[in-house]
PDB file of N, CA and C in Angstrom:
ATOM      1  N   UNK A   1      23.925 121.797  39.528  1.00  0.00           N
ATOM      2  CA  UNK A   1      24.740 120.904  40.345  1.00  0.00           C
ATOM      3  C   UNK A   1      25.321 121.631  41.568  1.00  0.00           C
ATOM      4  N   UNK A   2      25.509 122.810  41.365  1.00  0.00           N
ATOM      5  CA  UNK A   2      26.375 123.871  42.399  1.00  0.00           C
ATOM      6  C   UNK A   2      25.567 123.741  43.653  1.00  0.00           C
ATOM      7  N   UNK A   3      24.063 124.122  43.145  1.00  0.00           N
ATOM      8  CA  UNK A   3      22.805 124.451  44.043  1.00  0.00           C
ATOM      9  C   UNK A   3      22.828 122.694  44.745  1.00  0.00           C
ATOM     10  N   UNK A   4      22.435 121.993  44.110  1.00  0.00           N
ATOM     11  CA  UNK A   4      22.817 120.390  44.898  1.00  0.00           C
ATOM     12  C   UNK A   4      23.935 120.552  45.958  1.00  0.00           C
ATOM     13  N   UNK A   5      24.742 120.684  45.355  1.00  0.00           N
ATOM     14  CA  UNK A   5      25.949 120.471  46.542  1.00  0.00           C
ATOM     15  C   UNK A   5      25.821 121.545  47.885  1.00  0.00           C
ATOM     16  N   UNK A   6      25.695 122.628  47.369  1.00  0.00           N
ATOM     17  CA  UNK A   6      25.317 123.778  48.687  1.00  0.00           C
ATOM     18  C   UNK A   6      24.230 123.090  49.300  1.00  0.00           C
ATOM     19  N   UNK A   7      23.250 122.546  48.884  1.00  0.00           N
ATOM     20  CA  UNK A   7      22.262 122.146  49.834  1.00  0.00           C
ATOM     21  C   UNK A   7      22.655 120.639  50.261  1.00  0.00           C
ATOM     22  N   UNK A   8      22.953 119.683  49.857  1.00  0.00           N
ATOM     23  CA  UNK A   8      23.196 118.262  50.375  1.00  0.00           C
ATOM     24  C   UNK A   8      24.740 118.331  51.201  1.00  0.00           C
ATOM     25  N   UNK A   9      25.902 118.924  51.153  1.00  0.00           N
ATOM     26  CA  UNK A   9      27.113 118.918  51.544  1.00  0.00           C
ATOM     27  C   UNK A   9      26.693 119.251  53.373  1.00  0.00           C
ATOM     28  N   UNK A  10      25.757 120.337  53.781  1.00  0.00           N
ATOM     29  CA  UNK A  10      25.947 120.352  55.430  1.00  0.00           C
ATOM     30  C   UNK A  10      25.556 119.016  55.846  1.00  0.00           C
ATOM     31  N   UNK A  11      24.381 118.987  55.478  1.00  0.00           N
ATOM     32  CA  UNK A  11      24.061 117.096  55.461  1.00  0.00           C
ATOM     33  C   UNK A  11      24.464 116.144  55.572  1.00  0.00           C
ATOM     34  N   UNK A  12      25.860 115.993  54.543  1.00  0.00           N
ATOM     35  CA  UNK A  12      26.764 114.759  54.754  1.00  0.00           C
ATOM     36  C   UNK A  12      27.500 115.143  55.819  1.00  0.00           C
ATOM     37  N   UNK A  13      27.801 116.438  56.183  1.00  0.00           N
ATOM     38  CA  UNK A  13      28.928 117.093  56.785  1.00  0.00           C
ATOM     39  C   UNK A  13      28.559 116.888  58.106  1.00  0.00           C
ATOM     40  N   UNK A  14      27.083 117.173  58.055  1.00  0.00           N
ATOM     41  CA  UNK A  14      26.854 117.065  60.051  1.00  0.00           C
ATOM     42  C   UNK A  14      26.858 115.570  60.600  1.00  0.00           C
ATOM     43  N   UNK A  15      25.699 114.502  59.019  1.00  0.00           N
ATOM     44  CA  UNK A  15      26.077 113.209  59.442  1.00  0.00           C
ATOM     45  C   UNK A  15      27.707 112.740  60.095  1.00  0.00           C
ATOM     46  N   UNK A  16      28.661 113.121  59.248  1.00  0.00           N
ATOM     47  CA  UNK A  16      30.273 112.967  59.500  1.00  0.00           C
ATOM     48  C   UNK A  16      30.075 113.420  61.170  1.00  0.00           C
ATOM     49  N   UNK A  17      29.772 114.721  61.455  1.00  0.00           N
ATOM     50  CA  UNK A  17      29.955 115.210  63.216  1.00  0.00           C
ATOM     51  C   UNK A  17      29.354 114.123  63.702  1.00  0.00           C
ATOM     52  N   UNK A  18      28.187 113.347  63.653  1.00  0.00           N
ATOM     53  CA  UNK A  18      27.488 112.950  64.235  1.00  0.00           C
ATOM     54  C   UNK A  18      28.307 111.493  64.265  1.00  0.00           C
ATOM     55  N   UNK A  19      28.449 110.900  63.278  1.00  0.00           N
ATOM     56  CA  UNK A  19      29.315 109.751  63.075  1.00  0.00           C
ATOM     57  C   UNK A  19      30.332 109.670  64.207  1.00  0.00           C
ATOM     58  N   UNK A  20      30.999 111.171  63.854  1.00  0.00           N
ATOM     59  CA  UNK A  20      32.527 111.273  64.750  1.00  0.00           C
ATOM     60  C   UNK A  20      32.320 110.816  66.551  1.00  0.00           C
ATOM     61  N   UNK A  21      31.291 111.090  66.614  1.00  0.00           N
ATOM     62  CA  UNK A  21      30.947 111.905  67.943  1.00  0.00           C
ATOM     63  C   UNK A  21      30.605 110.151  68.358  1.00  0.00           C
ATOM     64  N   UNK A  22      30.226 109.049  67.679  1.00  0.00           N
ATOM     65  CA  UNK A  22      29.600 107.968  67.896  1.00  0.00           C
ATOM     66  C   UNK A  22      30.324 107.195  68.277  1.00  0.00           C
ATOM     67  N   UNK A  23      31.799 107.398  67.187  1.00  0.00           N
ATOM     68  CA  UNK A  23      32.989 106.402  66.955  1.00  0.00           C
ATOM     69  C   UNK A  23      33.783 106.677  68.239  1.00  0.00           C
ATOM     70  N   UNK A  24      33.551 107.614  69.371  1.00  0.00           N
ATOM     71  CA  UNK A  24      34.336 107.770  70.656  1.00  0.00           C
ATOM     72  C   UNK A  24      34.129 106.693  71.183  1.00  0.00           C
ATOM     73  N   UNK A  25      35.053 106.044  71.671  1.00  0.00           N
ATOM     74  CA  UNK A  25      34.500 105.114  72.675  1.00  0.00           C
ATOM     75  C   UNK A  25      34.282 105.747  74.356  1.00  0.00           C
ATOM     76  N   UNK A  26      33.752 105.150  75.244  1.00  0.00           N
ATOM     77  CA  UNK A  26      33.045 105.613  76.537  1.00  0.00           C
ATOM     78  C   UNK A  26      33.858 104.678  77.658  1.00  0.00           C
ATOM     79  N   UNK A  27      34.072 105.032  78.546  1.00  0.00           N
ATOM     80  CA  UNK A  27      34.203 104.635  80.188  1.00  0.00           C
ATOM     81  C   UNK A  27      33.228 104.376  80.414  1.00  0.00           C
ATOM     82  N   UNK A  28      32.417 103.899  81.366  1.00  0.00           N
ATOM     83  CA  UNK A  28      31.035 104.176  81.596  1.00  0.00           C
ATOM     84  C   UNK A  28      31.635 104.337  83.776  1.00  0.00           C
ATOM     85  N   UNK A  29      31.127 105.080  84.130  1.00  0.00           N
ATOM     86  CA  UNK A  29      30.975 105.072  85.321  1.00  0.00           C
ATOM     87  C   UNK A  29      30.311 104.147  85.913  1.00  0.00           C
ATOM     88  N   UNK A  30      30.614 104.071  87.225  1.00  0.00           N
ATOM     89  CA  UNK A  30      30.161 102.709  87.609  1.00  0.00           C
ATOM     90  C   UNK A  30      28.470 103.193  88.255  1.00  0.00           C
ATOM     91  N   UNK A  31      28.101 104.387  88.510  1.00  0.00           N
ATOM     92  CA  UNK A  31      27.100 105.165  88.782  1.00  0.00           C
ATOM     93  C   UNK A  31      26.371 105.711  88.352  1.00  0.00           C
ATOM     94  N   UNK A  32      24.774 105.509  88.479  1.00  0.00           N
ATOM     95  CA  UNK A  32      23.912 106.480  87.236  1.00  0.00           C
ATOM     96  C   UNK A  32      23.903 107.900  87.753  1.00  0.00           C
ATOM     97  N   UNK A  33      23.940 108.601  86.805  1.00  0.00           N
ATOM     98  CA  UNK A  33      24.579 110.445  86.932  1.00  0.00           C
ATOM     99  C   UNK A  33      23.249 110.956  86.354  1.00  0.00           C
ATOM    100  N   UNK A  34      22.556 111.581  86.744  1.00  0.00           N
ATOM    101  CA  UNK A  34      21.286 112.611  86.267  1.00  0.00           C
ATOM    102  C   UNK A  34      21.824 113.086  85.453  1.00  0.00           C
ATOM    103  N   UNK A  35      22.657 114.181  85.817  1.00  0.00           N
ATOM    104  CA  UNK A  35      23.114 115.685  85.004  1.00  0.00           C
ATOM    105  C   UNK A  35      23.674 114.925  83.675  1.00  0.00           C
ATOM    106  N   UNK A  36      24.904 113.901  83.875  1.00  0.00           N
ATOM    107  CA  UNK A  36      25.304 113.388  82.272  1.00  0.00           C
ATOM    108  C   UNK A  36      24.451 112.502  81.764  1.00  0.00           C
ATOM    109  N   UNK A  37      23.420 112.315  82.216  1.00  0.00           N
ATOM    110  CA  UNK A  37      22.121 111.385  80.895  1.00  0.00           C
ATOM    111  C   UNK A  37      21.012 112.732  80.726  1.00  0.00           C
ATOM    112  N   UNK A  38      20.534 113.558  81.134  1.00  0.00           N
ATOM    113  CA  UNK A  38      20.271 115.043  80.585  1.00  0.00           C
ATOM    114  C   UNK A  38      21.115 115.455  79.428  1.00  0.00           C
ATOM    115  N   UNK A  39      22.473 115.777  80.201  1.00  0.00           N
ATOM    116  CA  UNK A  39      22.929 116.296  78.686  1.00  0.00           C
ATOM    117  C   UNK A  39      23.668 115.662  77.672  1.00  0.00           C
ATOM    118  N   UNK A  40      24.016 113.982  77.701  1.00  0.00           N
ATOM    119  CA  UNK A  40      23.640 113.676  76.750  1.00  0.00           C
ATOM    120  C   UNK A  40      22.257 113.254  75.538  1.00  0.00           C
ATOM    121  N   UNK A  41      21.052 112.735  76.012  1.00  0.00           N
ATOM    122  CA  UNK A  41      19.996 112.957  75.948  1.00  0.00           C
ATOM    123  C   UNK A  41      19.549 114.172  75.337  1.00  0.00           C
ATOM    124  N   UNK A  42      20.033 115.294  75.623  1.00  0.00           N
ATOM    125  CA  UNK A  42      19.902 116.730  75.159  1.00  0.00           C
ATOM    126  C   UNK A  42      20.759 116.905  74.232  1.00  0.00           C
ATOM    127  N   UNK A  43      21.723 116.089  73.643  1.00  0.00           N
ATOM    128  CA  UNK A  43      22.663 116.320  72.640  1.00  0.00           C
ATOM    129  C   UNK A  43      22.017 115.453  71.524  1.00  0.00           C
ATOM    130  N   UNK A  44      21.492 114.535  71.940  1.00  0.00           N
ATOM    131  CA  UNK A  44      20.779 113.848  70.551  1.00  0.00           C
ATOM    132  C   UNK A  44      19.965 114.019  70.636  1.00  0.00           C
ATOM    133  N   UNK A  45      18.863 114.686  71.158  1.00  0.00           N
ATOM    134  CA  UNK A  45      17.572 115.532  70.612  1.00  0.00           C
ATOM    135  C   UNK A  45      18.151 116.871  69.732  1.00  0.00           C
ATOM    136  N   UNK A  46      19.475 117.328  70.041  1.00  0.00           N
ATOM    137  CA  UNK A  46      19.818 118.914  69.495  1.00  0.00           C
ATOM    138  C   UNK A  46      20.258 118.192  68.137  1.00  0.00           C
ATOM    139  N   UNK A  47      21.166 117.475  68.163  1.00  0.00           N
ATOM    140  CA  UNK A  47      21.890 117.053  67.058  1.00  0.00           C
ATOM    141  C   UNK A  47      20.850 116.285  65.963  1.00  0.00           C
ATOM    142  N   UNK A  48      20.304 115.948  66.316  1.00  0.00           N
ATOM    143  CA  UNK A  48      19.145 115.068  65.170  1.00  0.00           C
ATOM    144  C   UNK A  48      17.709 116.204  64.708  1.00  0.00           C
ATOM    145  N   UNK A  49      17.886 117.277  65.706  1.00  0.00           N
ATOM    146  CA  UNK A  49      17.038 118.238  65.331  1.00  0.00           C
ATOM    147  C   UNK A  49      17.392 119.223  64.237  1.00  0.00           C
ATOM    148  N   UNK A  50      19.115 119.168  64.034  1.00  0.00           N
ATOM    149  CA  UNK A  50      19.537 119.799  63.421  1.00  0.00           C
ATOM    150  C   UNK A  50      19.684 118.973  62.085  1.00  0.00           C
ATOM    151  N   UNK A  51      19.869 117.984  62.596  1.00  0.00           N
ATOM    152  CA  UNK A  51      19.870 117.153  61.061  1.00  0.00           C
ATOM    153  C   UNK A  51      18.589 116.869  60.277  1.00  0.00           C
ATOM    154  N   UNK A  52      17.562 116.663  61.307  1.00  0.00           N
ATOM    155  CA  UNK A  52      15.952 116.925  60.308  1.00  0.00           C
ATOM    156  C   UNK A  52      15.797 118.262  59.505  1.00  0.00           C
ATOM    157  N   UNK A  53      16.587 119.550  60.513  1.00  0.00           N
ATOM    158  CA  UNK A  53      16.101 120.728  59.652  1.00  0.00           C
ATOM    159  C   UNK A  53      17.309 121.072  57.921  1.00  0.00           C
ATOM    160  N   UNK A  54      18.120 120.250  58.530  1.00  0.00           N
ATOM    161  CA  UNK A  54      19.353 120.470  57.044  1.00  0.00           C
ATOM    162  C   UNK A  54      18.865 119.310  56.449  1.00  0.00           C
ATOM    163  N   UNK A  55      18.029 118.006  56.408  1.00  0.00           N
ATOM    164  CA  UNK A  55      17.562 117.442  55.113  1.00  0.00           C
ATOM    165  C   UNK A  55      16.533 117.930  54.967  1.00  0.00           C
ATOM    166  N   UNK A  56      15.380 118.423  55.419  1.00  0.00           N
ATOM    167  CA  UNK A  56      14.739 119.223  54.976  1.00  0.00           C
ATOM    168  C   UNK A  56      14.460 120.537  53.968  1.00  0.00           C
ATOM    169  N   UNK A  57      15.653 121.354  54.608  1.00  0.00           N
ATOM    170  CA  UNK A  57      16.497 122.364  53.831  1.00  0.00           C
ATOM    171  C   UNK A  57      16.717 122.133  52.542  1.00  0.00           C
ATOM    172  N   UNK A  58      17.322 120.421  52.512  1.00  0.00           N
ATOM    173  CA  UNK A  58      17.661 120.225  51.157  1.00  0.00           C
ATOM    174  C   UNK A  58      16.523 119.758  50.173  1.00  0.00           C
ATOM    175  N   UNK A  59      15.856 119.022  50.762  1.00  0.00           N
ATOM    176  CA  UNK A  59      14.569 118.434  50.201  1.00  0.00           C
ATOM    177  C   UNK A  59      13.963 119.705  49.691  1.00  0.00           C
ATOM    178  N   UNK A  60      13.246 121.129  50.421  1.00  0.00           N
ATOM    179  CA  UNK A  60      12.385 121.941  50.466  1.00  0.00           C
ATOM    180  C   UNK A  60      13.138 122.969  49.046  1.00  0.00           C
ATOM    181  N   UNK A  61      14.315 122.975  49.073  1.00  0.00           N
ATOM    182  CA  UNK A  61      14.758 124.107  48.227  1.00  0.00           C
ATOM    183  C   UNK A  61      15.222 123.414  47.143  1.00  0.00           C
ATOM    184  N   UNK A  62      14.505 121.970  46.481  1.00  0.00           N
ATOM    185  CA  UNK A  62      14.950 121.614  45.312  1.00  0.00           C
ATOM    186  C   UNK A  62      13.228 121.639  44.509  1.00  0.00           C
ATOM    187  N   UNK A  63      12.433 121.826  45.416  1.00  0.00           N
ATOM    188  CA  UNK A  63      10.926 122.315  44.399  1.00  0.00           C
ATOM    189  C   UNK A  63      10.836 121.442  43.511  1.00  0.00           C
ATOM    190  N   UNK A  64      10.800 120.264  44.370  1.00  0.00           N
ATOM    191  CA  UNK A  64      10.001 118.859  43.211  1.00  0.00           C
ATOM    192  C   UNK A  64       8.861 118.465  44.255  1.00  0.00           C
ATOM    193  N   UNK A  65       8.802 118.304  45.789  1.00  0.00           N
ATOM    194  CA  UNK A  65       8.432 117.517  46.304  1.00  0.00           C
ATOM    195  C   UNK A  65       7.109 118.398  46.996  1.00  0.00           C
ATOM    196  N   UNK A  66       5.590 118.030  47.142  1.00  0.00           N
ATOM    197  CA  UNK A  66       4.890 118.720  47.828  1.00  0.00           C
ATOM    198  C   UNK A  66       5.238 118.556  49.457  1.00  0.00           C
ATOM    199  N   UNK A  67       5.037 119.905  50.438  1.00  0.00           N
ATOM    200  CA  UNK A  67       5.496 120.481  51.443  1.00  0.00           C
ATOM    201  C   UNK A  67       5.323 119.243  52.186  1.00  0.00           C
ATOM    202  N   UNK A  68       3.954 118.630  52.209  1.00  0.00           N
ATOM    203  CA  UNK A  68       4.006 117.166  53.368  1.00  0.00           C
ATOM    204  C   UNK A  68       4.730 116.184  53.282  1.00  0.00           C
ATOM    205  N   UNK A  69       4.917 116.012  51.627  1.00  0.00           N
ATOM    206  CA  UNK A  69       5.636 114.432  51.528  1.00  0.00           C
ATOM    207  C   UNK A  69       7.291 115.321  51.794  1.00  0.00           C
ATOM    208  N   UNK A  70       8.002 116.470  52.033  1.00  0.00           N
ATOM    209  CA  UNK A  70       8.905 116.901  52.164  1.00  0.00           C
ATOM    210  C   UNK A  70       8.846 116.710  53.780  1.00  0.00           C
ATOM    211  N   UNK A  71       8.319 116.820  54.577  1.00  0.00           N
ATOM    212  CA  UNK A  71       8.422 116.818  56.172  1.00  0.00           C
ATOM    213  C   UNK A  71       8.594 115.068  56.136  1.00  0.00           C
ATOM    214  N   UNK A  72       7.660 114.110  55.538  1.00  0.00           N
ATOM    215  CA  UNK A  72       7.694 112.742  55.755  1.00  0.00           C
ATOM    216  C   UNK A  72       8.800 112.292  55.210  1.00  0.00           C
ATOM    217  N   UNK A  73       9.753 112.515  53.976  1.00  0.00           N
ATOM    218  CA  UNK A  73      10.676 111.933  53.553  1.00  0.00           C
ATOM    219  C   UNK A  73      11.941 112.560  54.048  1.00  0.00           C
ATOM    220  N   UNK A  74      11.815 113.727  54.738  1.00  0.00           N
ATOM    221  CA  UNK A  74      12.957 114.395  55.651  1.00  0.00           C
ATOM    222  C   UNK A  74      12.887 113.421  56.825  1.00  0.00           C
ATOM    223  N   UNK A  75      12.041 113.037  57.712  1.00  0.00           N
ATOM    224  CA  UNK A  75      11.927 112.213  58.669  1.00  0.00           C
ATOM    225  C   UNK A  75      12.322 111.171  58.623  1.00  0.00           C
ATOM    226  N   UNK A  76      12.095 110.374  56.978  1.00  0.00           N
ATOM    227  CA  UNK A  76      12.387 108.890  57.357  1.00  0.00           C
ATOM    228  C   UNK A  76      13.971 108.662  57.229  1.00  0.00           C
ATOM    229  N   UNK A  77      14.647 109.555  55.951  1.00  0.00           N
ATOM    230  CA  UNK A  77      15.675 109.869  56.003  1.00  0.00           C
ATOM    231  C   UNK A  77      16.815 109.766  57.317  1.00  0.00           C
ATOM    232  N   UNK A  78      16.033 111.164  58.302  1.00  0.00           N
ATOM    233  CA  UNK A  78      16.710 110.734  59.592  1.00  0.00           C
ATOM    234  C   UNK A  78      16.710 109.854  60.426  1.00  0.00           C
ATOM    235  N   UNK A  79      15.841 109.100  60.445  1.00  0.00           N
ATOM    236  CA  UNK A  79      15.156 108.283  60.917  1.00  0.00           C
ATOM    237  C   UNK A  79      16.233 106.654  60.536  1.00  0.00           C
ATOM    238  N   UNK A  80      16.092 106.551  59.165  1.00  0.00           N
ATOM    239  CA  UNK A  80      16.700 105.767  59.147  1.00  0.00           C
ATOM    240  C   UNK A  80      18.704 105.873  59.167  1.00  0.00           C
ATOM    241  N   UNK A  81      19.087 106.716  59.082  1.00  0.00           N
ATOM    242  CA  UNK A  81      20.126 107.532  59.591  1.00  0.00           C
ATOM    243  C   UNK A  81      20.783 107.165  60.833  1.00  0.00           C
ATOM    244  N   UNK A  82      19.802 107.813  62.141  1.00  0.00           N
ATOM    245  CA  UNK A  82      19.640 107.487  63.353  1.00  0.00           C
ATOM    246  C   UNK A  82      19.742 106.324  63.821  1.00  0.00           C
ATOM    247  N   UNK A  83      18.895 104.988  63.074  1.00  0.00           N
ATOM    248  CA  UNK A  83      18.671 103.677  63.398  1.00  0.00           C
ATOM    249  C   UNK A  83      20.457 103.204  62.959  1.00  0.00           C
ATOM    250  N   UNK A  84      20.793 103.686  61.621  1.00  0.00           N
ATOM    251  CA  UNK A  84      21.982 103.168  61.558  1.00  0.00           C
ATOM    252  C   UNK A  84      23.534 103.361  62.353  1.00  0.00           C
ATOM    253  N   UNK A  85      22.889 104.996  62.808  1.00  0.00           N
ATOM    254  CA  UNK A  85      24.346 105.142  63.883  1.00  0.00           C
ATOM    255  C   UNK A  85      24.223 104.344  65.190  1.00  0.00           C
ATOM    256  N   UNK A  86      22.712 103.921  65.885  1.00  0.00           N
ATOM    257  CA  UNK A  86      22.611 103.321  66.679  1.00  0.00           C
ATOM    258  C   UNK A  86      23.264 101.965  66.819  1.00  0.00           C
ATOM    259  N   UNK A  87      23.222 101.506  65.737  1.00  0.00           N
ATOM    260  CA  UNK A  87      23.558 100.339  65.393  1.00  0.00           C
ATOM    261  C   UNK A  87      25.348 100.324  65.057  1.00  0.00           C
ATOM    262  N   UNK A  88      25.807 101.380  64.362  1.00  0.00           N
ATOM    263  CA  UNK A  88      27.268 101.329  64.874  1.00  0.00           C
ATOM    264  C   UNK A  88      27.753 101.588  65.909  1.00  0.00           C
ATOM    265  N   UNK A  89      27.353 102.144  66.511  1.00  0.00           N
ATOM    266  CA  UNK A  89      27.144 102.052  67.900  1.00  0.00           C
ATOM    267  C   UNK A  89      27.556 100.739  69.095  1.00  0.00           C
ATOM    268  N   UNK A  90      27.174 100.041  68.073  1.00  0.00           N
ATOM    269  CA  UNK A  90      27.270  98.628  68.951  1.00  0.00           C
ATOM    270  C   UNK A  90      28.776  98.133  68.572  1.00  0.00           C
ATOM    271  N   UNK A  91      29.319  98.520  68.112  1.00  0.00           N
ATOM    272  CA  UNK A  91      31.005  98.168  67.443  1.00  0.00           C
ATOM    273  C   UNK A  91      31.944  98.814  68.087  1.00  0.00           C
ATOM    274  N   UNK A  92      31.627  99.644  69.106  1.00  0.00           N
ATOM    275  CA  UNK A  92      31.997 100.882  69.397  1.00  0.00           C
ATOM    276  C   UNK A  92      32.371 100.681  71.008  1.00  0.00           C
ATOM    277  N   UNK A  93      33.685 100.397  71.381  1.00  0.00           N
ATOM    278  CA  UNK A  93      33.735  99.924  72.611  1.00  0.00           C
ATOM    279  C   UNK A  93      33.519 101.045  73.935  1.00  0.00           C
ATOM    280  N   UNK A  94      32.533 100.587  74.969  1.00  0.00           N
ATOM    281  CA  UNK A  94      31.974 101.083  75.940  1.00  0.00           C
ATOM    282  C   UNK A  94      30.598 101.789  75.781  1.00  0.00           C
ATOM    283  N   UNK A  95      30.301 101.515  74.073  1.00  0.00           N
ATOM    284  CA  UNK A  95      28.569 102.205  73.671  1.00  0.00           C
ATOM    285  C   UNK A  95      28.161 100.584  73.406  1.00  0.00           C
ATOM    286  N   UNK A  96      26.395 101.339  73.607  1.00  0.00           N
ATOM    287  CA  UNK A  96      25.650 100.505  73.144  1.00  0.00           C
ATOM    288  C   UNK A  96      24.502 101.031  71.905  1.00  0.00           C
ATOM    289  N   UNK A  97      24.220 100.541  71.135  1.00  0.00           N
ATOM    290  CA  UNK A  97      23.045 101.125  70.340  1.00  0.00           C
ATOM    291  C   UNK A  97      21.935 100.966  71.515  1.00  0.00           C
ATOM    292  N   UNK A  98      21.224 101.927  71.440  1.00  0.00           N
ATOM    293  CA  UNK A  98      19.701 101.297  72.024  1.00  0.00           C
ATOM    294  C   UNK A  98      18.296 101.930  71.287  1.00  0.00           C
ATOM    295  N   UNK A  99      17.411 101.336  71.585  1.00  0.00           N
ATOM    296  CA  UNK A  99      15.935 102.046  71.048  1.00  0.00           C
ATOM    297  C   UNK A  99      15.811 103.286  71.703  1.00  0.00           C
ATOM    298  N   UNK A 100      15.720 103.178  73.147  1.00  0.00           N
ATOM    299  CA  UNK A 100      15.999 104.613  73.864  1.00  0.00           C
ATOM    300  C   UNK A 100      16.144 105.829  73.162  1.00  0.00           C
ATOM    301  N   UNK A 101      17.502 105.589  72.559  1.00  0.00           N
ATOM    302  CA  UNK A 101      18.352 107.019  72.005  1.00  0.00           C
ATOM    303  C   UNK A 101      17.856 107.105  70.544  1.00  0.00           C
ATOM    304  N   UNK A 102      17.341 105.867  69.565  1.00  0.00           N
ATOM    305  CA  UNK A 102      15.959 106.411  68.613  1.00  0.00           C
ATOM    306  C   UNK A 102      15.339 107.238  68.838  1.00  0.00           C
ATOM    307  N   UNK A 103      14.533 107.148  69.928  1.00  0.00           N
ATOM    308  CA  UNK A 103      13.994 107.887  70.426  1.00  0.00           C
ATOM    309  C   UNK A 103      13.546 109.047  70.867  1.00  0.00           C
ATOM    310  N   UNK A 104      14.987 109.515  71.764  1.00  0.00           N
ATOM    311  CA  UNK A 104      15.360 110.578  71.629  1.00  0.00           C
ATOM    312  C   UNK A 104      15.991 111.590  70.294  1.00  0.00           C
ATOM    313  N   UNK A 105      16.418 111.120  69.328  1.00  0.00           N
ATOM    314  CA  UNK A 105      16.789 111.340  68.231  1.00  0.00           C
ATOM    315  C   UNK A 105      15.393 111.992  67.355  1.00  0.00           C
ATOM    316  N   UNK A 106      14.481 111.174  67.518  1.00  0.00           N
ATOM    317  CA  UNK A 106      13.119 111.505  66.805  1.00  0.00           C
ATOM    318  C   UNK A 106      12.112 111.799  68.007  1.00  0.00           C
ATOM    319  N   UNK A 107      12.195 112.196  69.337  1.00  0.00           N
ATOM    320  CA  UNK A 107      11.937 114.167  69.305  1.00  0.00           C
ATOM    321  C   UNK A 107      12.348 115.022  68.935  1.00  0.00           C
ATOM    322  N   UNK A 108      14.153 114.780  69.186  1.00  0.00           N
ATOM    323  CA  UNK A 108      14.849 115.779  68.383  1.00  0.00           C
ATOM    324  C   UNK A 108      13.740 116.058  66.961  1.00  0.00           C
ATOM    325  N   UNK A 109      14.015 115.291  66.103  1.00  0.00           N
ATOM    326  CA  UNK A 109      13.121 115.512  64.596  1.00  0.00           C
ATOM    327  C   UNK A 109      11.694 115.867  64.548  1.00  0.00           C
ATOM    328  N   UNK A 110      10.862 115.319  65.792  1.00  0.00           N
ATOM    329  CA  UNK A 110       9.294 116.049  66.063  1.00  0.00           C
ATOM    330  C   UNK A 110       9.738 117.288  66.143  1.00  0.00           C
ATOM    331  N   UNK A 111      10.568 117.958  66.966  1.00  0.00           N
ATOM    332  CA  UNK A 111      11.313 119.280  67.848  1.00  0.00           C
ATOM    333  C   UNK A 111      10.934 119.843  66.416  1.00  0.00           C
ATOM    334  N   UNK A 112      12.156 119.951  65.379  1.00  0.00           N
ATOM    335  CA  UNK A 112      12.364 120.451  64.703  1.00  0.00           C
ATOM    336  C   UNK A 112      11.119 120.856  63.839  1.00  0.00           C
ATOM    337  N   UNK A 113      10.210 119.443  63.137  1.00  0.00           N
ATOM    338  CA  UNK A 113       9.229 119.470  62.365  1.00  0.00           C
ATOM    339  C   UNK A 113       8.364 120.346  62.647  1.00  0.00           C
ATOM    340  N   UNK A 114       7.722 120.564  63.764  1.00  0.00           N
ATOM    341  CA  UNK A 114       7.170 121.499  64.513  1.00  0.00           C
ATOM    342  C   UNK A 114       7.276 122.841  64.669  1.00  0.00           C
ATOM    343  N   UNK A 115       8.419 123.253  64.598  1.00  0.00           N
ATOM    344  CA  UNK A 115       9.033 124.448  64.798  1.00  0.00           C
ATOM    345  C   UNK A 115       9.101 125.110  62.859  1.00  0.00           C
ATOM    346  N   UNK A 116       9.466 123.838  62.091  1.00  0.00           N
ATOM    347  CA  UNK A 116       9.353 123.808  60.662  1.00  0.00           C
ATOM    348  C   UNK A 116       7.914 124.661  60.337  1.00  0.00           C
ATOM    349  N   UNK A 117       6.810 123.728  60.777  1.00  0.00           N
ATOM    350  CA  UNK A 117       5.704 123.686  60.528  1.00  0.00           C
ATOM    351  C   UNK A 117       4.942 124.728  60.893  1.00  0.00           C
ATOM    352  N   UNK A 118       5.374 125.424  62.345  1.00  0.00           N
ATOM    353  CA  UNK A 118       4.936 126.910  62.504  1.00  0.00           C
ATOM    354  C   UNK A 118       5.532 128.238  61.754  1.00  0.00           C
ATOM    355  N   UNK A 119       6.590 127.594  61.604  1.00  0.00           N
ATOM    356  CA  UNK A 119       6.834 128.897  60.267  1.00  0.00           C
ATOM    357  C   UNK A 119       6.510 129.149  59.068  1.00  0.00           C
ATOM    358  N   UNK A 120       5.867 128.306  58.491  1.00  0.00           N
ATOM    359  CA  UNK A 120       5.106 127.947  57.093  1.00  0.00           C
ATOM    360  C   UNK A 120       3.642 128.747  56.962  1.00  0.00           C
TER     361      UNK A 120
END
């Protein structure tokens, strides 16, 4: 049970950052800005990259699951994760959920898988 919790707890823990980070509400400028849709854009490719590699982490170091169906059920995981913060998102005054930032979320998770997958 110890080993469970060390591996599933960053998991819930980063979902929570990620949550936190959602529940801000936004101004929106009245102007489209390059530099702040880069680096937000670049924050949910980083942040969802990090969250594919910590369910993964957890999936990979409990040695039930073969290595592929561990990359596919780490993915859908985030995946469906992602779809759901998008979607609170929409409750969230001055955000919007969009497909867009899916999107970006799952390169983030290609990013990662990839980088997974060359170290193997």
């Amino acid at each position: 049970m110890a080993q469970k919790l060390r591996l599933w707890v960053p998991v819930i823990v980063w979902m929570g950052v990620i949550f936190g980070f959602s529940s801000l509400p936004i101004n929106h400028t009245a102007e489209f800005n390059w530099l702040d849709f880069i680096v937000k854009k670049s924050a949910h490719i980083t942040e969802y990259a990090i969250l594919y590699w910590l369910v993964w982490r957890a999936w990979s170091n409990q040695g039930r699951l073969p290595l592929t169906r561990i990359f596919v059920t780490s993915l859908l995981v985030t995946l469906v994760y992602s779809l759901s913060d998008e979607w609170h998102q929409t409750f969230v005054p001055g955000r919007e959920g969009t497909l867009r930032d899916v999107g970006f979320d799952t390169l983030g998770m290609l990013v990662a898988l990839t980088w997974l997958r060359s170290k193997l």
